[in-house]
Protein backbone atom coordinates (compact mmCIF):
# COMPACT_ATOMS: atom_id res chain seq x y z
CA UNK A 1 -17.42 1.49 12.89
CA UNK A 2 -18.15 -2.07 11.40
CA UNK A 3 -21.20 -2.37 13.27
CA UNK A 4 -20.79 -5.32 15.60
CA UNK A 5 -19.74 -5.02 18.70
CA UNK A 6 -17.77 -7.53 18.67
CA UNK A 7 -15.88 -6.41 15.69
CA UNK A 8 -11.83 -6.51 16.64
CA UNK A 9 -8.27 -4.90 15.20
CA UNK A 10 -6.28 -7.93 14.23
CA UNK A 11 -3.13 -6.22 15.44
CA UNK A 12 -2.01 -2.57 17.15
CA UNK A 13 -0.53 -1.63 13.49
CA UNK A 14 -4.02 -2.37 11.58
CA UNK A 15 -5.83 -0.11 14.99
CA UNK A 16 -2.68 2.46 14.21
CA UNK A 17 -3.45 3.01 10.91
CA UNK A 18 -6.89 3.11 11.38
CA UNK A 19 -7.01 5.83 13.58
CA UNK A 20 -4.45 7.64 11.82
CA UNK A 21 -6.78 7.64 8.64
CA UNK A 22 -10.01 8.82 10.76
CA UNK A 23 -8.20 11.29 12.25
CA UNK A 24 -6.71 12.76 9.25
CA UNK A 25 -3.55 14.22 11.57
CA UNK A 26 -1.04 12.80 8.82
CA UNK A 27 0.04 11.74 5.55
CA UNK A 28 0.62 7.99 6.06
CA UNK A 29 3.04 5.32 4.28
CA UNK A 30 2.01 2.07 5.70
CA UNK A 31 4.17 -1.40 5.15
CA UNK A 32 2.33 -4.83 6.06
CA UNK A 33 2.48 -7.86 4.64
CA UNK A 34 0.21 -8.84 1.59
CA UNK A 35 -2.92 -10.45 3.30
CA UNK A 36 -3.03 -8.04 6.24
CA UNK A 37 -6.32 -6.05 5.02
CA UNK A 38 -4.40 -2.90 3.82
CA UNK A 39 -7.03 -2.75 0.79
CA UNK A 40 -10.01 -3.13 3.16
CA UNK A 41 -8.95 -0.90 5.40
CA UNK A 42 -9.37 1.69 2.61
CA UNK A 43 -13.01 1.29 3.00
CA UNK A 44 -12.98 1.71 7.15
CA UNK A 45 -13.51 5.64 7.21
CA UNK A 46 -16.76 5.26 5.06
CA UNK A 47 -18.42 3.36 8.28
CA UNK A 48 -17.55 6.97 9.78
CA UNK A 49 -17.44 9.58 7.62
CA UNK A 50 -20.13 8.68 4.58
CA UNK A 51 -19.71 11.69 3.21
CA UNK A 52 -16.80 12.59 0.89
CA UNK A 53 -14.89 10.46 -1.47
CA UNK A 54 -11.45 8.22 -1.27
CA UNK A 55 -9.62 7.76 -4.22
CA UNK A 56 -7.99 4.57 -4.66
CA UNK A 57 -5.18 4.42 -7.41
CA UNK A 58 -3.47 0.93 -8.32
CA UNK A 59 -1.33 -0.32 -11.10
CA UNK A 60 -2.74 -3.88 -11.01
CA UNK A 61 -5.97 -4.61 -13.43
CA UNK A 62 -6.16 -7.54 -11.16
CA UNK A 63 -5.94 -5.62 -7.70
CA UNK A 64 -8.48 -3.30 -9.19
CA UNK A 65 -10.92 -5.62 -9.71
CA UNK A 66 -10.08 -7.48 -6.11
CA UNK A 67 -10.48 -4.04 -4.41
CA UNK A 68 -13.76 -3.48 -5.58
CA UNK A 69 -15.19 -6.95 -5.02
CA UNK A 70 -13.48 -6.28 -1.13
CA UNK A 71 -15.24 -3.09 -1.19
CA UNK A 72 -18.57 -4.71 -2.41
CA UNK A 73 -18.72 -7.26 0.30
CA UNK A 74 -18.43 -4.54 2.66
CA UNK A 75 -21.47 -2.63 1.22
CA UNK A 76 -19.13 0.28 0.75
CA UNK A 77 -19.94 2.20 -2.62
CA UNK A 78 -17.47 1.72 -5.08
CA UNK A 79 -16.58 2.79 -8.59
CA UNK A 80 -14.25 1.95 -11.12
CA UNK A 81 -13.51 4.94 -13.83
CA UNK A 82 -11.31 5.23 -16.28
CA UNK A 83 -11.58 8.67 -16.54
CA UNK A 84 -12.49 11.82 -14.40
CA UNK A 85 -16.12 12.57 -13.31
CA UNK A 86 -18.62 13.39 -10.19
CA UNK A 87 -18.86 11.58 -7.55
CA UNK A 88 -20.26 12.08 -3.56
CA UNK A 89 -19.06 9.56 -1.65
CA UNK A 90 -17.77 6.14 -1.79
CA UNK A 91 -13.89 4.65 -2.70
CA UNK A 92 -13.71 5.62 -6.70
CA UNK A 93 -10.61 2.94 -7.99
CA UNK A 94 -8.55 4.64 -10.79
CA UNK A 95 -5.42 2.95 -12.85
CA UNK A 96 -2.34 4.78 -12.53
CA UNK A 97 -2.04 5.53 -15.91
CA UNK A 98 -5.60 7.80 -15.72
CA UNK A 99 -4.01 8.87 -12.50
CA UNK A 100 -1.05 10.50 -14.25
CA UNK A 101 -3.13 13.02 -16.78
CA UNK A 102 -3.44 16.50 -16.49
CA UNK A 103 -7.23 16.28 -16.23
CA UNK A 104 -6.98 14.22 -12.73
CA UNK A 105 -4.67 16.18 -10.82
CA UNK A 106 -7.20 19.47 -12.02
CA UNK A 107 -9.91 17.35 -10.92
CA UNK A 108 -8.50 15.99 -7.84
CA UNK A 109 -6.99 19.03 -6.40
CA UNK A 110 -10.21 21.17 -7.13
CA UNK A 111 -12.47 18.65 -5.44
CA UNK A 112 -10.20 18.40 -2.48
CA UNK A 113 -10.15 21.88 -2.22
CA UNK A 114 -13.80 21.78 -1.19
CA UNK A 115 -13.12 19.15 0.77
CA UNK A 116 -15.42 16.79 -1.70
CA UNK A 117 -12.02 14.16 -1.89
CA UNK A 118 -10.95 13.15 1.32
CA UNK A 119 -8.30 10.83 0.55
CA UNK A 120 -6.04 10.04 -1.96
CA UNK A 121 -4.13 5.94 -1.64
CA UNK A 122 -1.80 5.19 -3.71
CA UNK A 123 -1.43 1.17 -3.64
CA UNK A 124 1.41 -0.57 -4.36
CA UNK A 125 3.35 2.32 -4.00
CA UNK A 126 6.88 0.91 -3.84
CA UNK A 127 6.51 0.09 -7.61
CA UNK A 128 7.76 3.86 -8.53
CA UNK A 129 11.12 2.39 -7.39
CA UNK A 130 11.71 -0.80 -8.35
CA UNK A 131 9.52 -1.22 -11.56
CA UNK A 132 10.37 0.43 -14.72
CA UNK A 133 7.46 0.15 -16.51
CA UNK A 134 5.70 1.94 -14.04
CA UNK A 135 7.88 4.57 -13.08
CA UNK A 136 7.41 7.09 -15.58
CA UNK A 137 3.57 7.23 -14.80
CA UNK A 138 4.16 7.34 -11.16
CA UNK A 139 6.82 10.34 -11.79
CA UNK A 140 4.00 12.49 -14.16
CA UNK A 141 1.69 11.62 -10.76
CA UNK A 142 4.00 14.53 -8.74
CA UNK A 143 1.18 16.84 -9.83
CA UNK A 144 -1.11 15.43 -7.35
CA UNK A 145 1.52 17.10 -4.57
CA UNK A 146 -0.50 20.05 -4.44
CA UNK A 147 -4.03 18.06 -3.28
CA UNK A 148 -5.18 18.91 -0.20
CA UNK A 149 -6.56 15.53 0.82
CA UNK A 150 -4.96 12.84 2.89
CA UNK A 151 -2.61 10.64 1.14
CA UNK A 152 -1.85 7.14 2.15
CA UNK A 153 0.67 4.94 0.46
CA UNK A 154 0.56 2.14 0.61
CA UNK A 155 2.89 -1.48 0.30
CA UNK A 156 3.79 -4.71 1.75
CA UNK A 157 7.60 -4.87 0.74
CA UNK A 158 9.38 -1.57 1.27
CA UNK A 159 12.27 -1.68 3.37
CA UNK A 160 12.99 1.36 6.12
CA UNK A 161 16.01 2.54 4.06
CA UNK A 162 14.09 3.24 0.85
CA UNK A 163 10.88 5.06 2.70
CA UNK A 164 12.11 8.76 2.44
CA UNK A 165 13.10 8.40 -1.33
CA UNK A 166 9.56 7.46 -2.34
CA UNK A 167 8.48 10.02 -0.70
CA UNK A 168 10.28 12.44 -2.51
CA UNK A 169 9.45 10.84 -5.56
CA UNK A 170 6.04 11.76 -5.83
CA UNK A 171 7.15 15.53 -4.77
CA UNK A 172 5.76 14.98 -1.13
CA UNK A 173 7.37 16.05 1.72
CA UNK A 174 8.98 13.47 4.15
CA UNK A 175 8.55 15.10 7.41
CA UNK A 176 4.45 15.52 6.43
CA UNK A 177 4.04 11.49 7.03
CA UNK A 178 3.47 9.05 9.69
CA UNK A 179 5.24 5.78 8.89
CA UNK A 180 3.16 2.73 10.24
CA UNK A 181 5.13 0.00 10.23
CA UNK A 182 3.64 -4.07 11.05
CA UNK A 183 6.82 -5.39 12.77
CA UNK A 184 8.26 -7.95 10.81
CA UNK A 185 8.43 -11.89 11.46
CA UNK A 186 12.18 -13.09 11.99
CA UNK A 187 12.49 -16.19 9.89
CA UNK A 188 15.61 -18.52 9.89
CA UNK A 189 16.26 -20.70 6.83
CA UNK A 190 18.92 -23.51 6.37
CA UNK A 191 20.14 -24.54 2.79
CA UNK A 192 21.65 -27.50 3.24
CA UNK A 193 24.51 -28.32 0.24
CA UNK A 194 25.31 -31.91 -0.79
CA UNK A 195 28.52 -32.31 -1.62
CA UNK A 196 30.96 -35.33 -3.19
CA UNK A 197 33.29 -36.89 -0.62
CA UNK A 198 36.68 -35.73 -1.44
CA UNK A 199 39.54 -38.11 -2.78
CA UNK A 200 41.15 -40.00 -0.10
CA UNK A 201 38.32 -39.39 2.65
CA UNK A 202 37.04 -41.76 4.92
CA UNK A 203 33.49 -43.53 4.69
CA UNK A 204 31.86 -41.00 7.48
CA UNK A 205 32.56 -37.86 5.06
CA UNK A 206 30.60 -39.98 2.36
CA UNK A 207 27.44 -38.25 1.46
CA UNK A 208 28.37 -34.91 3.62
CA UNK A 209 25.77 -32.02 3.76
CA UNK A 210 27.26 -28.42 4.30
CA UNK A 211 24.65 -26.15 6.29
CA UNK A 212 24.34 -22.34 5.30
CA UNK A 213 22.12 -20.73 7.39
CA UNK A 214 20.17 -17.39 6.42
CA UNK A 215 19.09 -15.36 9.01
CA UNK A 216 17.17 -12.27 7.80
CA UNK A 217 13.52 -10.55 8.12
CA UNK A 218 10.12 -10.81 6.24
């Protein structure tokens, strides 16, 4: 698919989601860290499918413009469009807030009718919950429920608890997606507290450090 024989998976979640996206079998939400390739992996099912179009949408001027420099590098065909128009083949990157009109969901459902739109990712998908400003274009984006194409959210901070609510959010069904998951790194961290020695203590307590230690996932 990348052309080199020698071309590797980093991981069994990136090789997951891969074949999960060629395959088509599912709607996906996938969670891996920032820096794992999630935005290049958009690109992937061009090497084996040319035909048809993916539809990136982001909130992010700056992940916009990231994306298609990724995309670029990969000598994937890419567009950035700030409105609704033709297109063949290739990743076309949209803003949420064109992704939220009336016009897109008409054009995007129609073209995935006829199987013309492949694939619909939705990055930084965990914004809907946790940042206002965004939310009320995500929530005008539950037109796009009735597309026919693959949809892939995607995010590198949303916790287990939380995945079935975005869902819902965009007026998708739960039960339609494949979670792919990259198993998190434990981490341990120690804080330690200097304190004053209390009145009356001895010389040993002089300077003492308290240790509060955080144990948690990232």
């Amino acid at each position: 698919m990348l052309r080199s024989e020698t071309a590797r998976f980093r991981n069994t979640t990136r090789a997951l989601f891969i074949e999960a996206l060629i395959q088509r079998s599912a709607r996906l939400l996938v969670t891996t860290p920032t820096g794992s390739g999630k935005t290049l992996a958009v690109a992937y099912p061009y090497f084996a499918e040319p035909a048809g179009v993916s539809v990136l949408i982001t909130p992010f001027q700056s992940l916009k413009l990231q994306a298609i420099e990724r995309f670029k590098l990969a000598n994937v065909p890419v567009s950035l469009r700030n409105s609704h128009t033709i297109f063949t083949h290739g990743i076309v990157v949209f803003s949420t807030e064109v992704a939220a009109r009336d016009e897109f969901a008409t054009w995007a459902i129609s073209n995935a009718e006829v199987a013309n739109i492949s694939r619909i990712y939705i990055d930084e998908a965990h914004q809907l919950l946790i940042n206002s400003e965004f939310r009320p274009v995500f929530n005008l984006m539950k037109s796009l429920s009735g597309c026919k194409a693959q949809f892939v959210l995607l995010t590198a901070t949303l916790l287990p608890r939380y995945e079935e609510e975005l869902v819902k959010r965009l007026n998708l069904i739960p039960e339609h997606f494949m979670v792919v998951r990259q198993p998190m790194v434990a981490w341990r961290a120690a804080l330690r507290v200097h304190g004053e020695p209390d009145e009356g203590s001895d010389s040993t307590a002089s300077g003492r450090q308290d240790q509060v230690c955080l144990d948690g996932r990232r």
